[in-house]
Structures are given as structure tokens and as C-alpha cells.
Protein backbone atom coordinates (compact mmCIF):
# COMPACT_ATOMS: atom_id res chain seq x y z
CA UNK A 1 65.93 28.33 38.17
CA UNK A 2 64.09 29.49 41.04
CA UNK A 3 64.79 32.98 38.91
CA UNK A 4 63.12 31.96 35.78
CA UNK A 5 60.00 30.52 37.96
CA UNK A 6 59.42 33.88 39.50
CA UNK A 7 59.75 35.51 36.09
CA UNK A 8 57.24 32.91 34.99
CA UNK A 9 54.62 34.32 37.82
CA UNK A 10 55.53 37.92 37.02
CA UNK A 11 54.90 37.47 32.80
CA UNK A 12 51.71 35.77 33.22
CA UNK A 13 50.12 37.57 36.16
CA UNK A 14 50.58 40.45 32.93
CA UNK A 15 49.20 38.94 30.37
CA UNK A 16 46.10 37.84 32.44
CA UNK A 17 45.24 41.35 33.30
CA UNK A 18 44.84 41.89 29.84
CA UNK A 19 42.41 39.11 29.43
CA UNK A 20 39.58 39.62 27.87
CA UNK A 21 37.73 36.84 25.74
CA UNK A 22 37.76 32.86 27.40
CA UNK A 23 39.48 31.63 24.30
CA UNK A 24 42.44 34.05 25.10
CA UNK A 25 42.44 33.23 29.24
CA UNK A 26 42.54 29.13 27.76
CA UNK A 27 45.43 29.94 25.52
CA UNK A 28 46.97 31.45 28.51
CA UNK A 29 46.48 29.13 30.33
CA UNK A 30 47.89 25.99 27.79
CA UNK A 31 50.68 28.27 27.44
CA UNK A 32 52.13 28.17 30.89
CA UNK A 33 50.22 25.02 32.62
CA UNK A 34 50.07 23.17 29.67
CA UNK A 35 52.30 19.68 29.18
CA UNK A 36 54.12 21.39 26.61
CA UNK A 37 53.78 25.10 28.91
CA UNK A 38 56.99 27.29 30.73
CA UNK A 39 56.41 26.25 33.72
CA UNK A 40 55.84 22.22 32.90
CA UNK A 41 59.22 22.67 30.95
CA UNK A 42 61.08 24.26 33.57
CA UNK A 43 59.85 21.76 36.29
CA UNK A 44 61.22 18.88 34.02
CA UNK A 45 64.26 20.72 34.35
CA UNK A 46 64.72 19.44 37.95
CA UNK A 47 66.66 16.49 37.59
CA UNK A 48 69.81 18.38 37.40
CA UNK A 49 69.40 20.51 40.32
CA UNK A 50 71.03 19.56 43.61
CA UNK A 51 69.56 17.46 46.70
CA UNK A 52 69.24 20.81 48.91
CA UNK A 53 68.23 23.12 45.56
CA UNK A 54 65.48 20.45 44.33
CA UNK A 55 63.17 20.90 47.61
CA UNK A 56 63.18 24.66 47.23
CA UNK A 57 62.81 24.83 43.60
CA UNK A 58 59.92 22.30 43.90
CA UNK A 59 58.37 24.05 46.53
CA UNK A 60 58.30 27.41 44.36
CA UNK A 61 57.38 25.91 41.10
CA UNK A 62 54.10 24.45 42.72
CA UNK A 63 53.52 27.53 44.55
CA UNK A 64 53.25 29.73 41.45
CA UNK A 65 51.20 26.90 39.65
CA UNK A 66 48.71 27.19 42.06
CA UNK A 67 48.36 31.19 41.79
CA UNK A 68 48.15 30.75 38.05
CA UNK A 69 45.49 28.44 38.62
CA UNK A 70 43.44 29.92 40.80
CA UNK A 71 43.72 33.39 39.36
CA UNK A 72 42.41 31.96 36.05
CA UNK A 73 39.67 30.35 37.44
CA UNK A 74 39.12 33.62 38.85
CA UNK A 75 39.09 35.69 35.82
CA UNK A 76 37.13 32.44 34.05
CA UNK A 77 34.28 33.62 36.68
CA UNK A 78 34.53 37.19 35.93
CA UNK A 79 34.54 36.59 32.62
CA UNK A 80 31.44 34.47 32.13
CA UNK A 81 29.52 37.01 34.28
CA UNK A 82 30.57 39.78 32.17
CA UNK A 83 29.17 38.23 28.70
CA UNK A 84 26.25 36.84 30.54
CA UNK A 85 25.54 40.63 31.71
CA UNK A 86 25.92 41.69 28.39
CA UNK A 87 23.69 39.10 26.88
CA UNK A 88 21.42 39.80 28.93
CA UNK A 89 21.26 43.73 28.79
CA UNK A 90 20.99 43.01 24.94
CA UNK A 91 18.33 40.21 25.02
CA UNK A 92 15.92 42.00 27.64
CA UNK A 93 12.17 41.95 26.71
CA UNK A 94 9.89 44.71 26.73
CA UNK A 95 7.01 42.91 28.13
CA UNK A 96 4.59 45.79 27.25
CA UNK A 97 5.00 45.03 23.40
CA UNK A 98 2.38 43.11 21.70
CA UNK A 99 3.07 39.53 21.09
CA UNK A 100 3.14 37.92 18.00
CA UNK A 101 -0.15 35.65 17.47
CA UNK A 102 0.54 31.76 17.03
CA UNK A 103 -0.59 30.54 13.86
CA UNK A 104 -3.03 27.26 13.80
CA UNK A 105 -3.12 24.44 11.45
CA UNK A 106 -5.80 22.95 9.80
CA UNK A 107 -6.85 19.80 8.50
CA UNK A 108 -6.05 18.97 5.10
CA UNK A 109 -9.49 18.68 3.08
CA UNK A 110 -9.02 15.36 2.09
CA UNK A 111 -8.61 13.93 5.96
CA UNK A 112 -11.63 16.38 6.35
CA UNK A 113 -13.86 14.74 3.92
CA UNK A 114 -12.90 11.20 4.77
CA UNK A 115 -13.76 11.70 8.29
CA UNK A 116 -17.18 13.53 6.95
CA UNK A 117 -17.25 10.15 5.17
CA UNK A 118 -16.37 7.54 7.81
CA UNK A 119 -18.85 9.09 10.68
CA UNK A 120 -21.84 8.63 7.31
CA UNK A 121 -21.26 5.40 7.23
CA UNK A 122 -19.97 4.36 11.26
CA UNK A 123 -24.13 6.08 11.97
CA UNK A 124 -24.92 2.98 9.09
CA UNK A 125 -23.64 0.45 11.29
CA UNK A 126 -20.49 -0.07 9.20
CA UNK A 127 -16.78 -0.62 11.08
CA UNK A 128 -13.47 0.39 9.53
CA UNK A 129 -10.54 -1.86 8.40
CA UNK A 130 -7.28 -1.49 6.54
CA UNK A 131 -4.69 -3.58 5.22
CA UNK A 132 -1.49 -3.64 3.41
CA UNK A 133 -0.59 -0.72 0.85
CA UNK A 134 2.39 -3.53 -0.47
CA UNK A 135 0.30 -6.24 -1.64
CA UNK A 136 0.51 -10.04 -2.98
CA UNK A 137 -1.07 -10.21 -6.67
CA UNK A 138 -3.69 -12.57 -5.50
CA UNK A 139 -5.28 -10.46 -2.98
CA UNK A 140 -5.37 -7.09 -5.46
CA UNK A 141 -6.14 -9.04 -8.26
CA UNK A 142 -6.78 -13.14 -8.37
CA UNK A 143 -9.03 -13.29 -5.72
CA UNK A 144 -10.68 -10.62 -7.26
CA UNK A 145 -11.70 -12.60 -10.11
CA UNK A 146 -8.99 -10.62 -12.25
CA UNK A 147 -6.70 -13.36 -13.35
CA UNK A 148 -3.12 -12.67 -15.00
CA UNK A 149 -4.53 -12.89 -18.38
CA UNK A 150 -7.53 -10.55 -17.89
CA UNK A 151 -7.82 -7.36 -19.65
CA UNK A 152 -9.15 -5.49 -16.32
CA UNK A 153 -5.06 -5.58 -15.61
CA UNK A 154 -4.80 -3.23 -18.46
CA UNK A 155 -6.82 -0.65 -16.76
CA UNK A 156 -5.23 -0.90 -13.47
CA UNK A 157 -1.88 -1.21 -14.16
CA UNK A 158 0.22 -0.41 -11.27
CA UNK A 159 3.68 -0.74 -9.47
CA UNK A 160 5.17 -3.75 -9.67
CA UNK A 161 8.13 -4.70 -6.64
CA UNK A 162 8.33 -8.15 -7.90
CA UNK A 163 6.32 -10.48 -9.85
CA UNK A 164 4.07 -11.47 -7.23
CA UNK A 165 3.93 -8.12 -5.27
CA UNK A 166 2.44 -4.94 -5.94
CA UNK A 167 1.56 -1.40 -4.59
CA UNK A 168 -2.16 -2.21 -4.46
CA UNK A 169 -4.72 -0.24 -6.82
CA UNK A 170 -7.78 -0.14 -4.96
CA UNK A 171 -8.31 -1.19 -1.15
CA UNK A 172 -10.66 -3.88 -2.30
CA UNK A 173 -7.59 -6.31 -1.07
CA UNK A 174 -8.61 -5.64 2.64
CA UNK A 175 -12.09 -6.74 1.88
CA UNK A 176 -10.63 -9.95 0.50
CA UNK A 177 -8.75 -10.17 4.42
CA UNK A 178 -11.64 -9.71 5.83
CA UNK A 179 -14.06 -12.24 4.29
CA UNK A 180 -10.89 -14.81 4.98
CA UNK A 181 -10.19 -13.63 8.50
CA UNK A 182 -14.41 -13.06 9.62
CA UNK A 183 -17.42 -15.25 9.50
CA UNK A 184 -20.39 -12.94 7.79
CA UNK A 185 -22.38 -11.10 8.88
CA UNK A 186 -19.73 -8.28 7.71
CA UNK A 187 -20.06 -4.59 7.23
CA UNK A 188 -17.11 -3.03 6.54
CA UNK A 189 -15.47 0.25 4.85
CA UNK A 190 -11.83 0.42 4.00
CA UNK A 191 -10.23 3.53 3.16
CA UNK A 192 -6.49 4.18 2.14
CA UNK A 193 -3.82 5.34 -0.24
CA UNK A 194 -3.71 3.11 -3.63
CA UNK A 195 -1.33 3.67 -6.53
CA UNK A 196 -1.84 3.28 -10.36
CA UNK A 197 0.52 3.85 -13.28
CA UNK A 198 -1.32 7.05 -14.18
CA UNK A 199 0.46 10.14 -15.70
CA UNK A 200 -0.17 13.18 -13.92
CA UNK A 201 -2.76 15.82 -14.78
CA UNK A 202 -5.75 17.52 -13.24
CA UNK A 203 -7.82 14.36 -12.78
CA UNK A 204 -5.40 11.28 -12.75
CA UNK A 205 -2.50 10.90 -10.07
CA UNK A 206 -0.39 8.17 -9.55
CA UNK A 207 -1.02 8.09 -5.59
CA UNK A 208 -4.74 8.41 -4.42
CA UNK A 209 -7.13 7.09 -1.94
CA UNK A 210 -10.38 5.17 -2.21
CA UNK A 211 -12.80 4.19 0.70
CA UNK A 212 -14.59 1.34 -0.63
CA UNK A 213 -17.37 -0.61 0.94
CA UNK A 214 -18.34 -4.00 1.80
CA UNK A 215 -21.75 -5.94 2.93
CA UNK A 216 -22.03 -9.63 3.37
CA UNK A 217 -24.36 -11.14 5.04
CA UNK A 218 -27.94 -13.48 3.93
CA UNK A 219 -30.62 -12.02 1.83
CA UNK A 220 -28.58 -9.18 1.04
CA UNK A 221 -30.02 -7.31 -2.23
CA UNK A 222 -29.18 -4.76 -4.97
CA UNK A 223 -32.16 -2.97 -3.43
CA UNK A 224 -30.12 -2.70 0.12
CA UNK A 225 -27.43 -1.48 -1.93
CA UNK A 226 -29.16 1.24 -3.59
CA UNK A 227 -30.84 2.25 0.14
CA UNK A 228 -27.53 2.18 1.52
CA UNK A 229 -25.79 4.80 -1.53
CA UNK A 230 -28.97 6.55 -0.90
CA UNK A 231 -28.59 7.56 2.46
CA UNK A 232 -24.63 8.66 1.94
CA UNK A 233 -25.41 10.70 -1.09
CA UNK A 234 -28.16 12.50 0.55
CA UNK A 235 -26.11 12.64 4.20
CA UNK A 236 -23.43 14.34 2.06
CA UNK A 237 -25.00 16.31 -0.79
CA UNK A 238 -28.48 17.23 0.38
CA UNK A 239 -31.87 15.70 0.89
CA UNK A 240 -32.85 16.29 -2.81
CA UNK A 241 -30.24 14.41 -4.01
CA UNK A 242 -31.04 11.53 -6.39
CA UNK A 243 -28.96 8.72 -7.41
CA UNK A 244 -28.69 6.65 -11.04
CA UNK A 245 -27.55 3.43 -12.00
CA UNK A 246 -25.79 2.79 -15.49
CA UNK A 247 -24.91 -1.09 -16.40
CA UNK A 248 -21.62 -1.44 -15.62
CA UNK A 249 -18.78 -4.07 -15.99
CA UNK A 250 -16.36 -5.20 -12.91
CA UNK A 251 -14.70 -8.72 -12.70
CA UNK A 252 -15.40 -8.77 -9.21
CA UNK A 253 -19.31 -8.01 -8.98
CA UNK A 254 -22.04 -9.42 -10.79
CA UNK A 255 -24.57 -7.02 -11.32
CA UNK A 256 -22.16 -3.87 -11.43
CA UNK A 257 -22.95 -0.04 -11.91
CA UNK A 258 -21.62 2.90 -12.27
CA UNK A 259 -23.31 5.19 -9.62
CA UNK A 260 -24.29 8.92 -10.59
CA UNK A 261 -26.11 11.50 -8.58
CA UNK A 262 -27.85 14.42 -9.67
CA UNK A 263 -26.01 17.55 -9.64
CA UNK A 264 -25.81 19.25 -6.17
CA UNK A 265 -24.87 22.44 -7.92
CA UNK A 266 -27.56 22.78 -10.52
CA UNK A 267 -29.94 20.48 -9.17
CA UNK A 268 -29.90 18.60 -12.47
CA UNK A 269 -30.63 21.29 -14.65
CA UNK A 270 -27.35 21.61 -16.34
CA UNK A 271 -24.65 23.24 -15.33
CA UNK A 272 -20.44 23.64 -15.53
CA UNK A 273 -19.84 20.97 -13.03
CA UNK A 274 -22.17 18.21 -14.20
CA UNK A 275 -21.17 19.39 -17.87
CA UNK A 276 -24.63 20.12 -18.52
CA UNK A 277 -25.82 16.54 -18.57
CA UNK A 278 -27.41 16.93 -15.31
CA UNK A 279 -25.96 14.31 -13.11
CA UNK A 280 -22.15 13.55 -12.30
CA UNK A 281 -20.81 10.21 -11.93
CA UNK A 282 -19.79 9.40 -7.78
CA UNK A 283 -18.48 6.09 -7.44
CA UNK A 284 -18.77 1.86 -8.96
CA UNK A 285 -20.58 -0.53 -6.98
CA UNK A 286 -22.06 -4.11 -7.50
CA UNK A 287 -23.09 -7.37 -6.04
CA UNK A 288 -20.43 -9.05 -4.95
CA UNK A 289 -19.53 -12.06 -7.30
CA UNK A 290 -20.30 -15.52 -6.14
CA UNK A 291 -16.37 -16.41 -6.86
CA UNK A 292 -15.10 -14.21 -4.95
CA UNK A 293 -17.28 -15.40 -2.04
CA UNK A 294 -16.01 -19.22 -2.91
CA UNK A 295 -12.26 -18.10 -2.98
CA UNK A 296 -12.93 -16.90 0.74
CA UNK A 297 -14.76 -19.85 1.87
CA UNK A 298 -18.14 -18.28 1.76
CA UNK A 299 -20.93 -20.25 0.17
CA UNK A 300 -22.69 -17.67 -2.21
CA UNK A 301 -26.27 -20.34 -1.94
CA UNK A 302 -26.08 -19.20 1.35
CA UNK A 303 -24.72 -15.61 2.06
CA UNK A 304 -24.96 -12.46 -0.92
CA UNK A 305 -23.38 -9.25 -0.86
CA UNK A 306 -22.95 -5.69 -2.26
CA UNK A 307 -19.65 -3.75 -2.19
CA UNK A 308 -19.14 0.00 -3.62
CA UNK A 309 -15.89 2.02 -4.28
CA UNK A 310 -15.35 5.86 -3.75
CA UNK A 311 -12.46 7.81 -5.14
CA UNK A 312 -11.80 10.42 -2.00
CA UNK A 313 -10.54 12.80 -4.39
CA UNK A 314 -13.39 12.81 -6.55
CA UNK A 315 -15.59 13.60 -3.12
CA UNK A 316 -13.56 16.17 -2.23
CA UNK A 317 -13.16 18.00 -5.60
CA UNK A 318 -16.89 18.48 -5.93
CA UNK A 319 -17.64 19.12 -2.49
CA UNK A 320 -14.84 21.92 -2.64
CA UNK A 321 -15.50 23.14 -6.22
CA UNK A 322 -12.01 22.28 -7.05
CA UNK A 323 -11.06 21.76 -10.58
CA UNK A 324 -7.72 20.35 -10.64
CA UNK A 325 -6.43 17.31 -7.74
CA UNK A 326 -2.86 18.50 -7.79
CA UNK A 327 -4.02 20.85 -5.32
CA UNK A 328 -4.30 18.32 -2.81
CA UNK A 329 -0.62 17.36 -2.72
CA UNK A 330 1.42 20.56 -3.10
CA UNK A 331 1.32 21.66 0.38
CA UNK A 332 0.43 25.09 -0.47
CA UNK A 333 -0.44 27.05 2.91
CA UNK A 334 -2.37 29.56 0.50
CA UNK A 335 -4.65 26.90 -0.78
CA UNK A 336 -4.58 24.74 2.12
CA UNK A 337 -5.79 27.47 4.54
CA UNK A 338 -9.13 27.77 2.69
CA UNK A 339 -10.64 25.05 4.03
């Protein structure tokens, strides 16, 4: 036995001068160490060896374990230092070669134009609040004076998650919070995401955003309305710009109009953006309806209001000169990095 150790030491002492790779010194290393190894099998051998042989035998088996062992830790060392030379002679940097020029993002003209929009109106006096985009049917419609039977549902049909919930179509739910949650006076814009069951072309998008607007407080006119649209058109399109009323129909005002300004490209002489007619059509807006003040526990003998509601999009399109909203949600770096 003591033999067959020694030819153990002499065979492996070989093979790991030939080494070369780690997974090779490990396989070496399983194959005479390991529980199942030469060695390990020829140390369970022991049990038939005399009392005087046993000592001697034991004594020589644990000897050569412990050259094996350290001489493969040894070449393990050697080893690693000779691929991390390598690595290194084939990673070095010239540090005299140019380097390569980090790219910079840029904000996405929509976020761009909304905080254009929110500082117009933050200078007005007006604070910003947001809600739910998952909404109860009372607060996107009910309270709204749209009840389940009106037609308005028709044109703002949406995405139902039950019967009673809804992805909301227009942020005019948070001003519904609001007037719940705050005593007036209250001056308020809301922007955020809203979602309609439109199909998708070059106006019309199932996902969009709105920033719509909200003024309660007493004594408050159509007049302070149209001051208030006056100052954001002309903050955002020009000093020149003018502004038009059209009669208009929403179940939750009372007046309502459709708001147009006069062409910032043409000046209202007729062009392609304004179609030739001279003015383009911007947003809705109205006097908030005395039911929709009772349903929030304002009296409406007491406190009047205007609210107004902007389709971001629409902004952004004409401030951009861009023809076709898809734009805005393709994530294309060669359209995005126009702006």
C-alpha cells in the first residue's frame, strides 16, 4: 500500500506540471483528493492493514495529501496571475486616444410644454393637483352632471374595469376631489394621462393628457374667465394673440364655449395650419354648473366658478408644427432629439 501511495504522489506531481487552465488543476484535483479520488480510495483501504502497518501507512497517505494540496494551491496562484497578466496586457488603454463623447437626453416635448404650461398658470396664482387615473363612475361622470343615461357618455366612451370603475376620460374627476376635500376659494389646474375608446390615427389616441382648470370662489365671472384664457394664450402664443368664443354645449358648465385663438402662424390671415379660416380651435371652457357645485356641498347663491380644459397634445402639435400625435409615443431618438 504504502507502494501505491507513493505512486499516487509521483502520477499527480506529473500531471500538475502540465496544468494549464483552473478547470483542468480542479479536475485534478477531484481526481485524487476527491471522496470518490485514488488517494480517498486507497486510505479506505486501511482497515485491513495490520496494527504496526496502519500507523505508517496513515502517516504517508496524509503526508502526500498535504503536498497535493499545497502544490495545487500553488499552481491555483500561478495560474490566476498568469490570466490576470494576460487580461490585462490585452485590455490596456491608450490613454492618449480620444474619448468617446457621452450622449445627453432631452425632455420629451410633451413634459416640455406642460411645464411651459404649469409655470403660465403657477405666475396666475393657480396650484396643481392630481388624482386617480382608475376612477369610480360618479366622479368622471355623475358628479359631472353626466348621468348613465346621457348621451355625453357616447362621446366619451372609455375603458371600463367594472361597472362602476373606469380609466377616467378627462381629469375633471380631480376637480370634483377637490371641491369635496377644500372650502373655496379654489384655484386649481390638474394635468394627467386620460384614456378614451378612440381608434388610432394622426389626431385621436386612445391614451392622452389634458390639463384642465378650475376657479371657484364668489363673484367669479365669464369675464374673469375670458381674462384668465387671455393671459395663457398670449403668455404662450404671442402678445397679438386674440381669443374667440363659439356657444358651446358641456353637461358640466352652464354657459360653455369652445375657445379659439387666432392663428399664431398666419396671424389670422389664412393659412395651412388654421385651414385658412383664420383662427384654430385651443381648448372648452365654461361656468361651472350650479349642480355640480350642490353635489360638492357648495352653495352656487353663494360661490360661482369657471373651469377650462386643454388637450396637451393639441398644445404641443401647434407649438411644434407637428402634423401627426403618433409622434409623441414612438420613442423615436430621431424625432425626439429635435426638440
Amino acid at each position: 500500500m504504502k507502494e501505491q501511495i507513493s505512486n499516487i504522489r509521483t502520477a499527480a506531481e506529473a500531471e500538475l506540471a502540465q496544468v494549464s487552465a483552473p478547470d483542468a488543476l480542479e479536475a485534478l484535483r477531484v481526481k485524487y483528493l476527491g471522496k470518490k479520488g485514488e488517494l480517498t480510495a486507497v486510505l479506505k483501504g486501511m482497515g485491513g492493514l495490520s496494527a504496526e502497518e496502519r500507523p505508517v501507512v496513515g502517516a504517508l497517505a496524509n503526508e502526500v495529501r498535504e503536498f497535493l494540496e499545497e502544490h495545487i494551491e500553488t499552481r491555483r496562484s500561478a495560474l490566476e496571475s498568469e490570466i490576470l497578466t494576460a487580461k490585462i496586457a490585452n485590455e490596456k488603454i491608450d490613454v492618449t486616444m480620444p474619448g468617446k463623447r457621452g450622449s445627453l437626453g432631452r425632455i420629451h416635448p410633451l413634459n416640455a410644454v406642460l411645464a411651459q404650461l404649469e409655470d403660465i398658470f403657477i405666475g396666475m396664482g393657480f396650484s396643481i393637483s392630481e388624482g386617480p387615473e382608475v376612477e369610480f363612475d360618479y366622479y368622471n361622470f355623475e358628479a359631472l352632471n353626466i348621468p348613465k343615461d346621457h348621451p355625453a357618455r357616447d362621446t366619451q366612451d372609455t375603458f371600463y374595469v367594472s361597472d362602476n370603475i373606469v380609466l377616467r376620460t378627462q381629469t375633471s374627476p380631480v376637480q370634483i376631489r377637490v371641491m369635496e376635500q377644500e372650502a373655496p376659494p379654489i384655484r386649481i389646474i390638474a394635468p394627467g394621462r386620460v384614456y378614451r375608446s378612440d381608434a388610432v390615427d394622426a389626431t385621436h389616441s386612445p391614451v392622452f393628457h389634458q390639463i384642465e382648470g378650475l376657479v371657484i370662489d364668489k363673484g367669479v365671472t365669464m369675464a374673469d374667465l375670458k381674462g384668465t384664457l387671455e393671459i395663457f394664450v398670449r403668455e404662450l402664443y404671442g402678445e397679438k394673440t386674440k381669443l374667440r368664443f363659439r356657444p358651446h354645449h358641456f353637461p358640466f358648465t352652464e354657459p360653455s364655449a369652445e375657445v379659439d385663438i387666432s392663428c399664431f402662424s398666419c396671424g389670422g390671415s389664412g393659412c395651412r395650419i388654421c385651414k385658412n379660416e383664420g383662427w384654430i380651435e385651443i381648448l372648452g371652457a365654461g361656468m361651472v354648473h350650479p349642480e355640480v357645485l350642490r353635489r360638492c356641498n357648495i352653495d352656487p347663491e353663494v360661490y360661482s366658478g369657471f373651469a377650462f380644459g386643454i388637450g396637451l397634445e393639441r398644445v404641443a402639435m401647434f407649438k411644434y408644427d407637428i402634423d401627426d400625435m403618433r409622434l409623441f409615443y414612438e420613442n423615436d431618438v430621431r424625432f425626439l432629439m429635435q426638440f
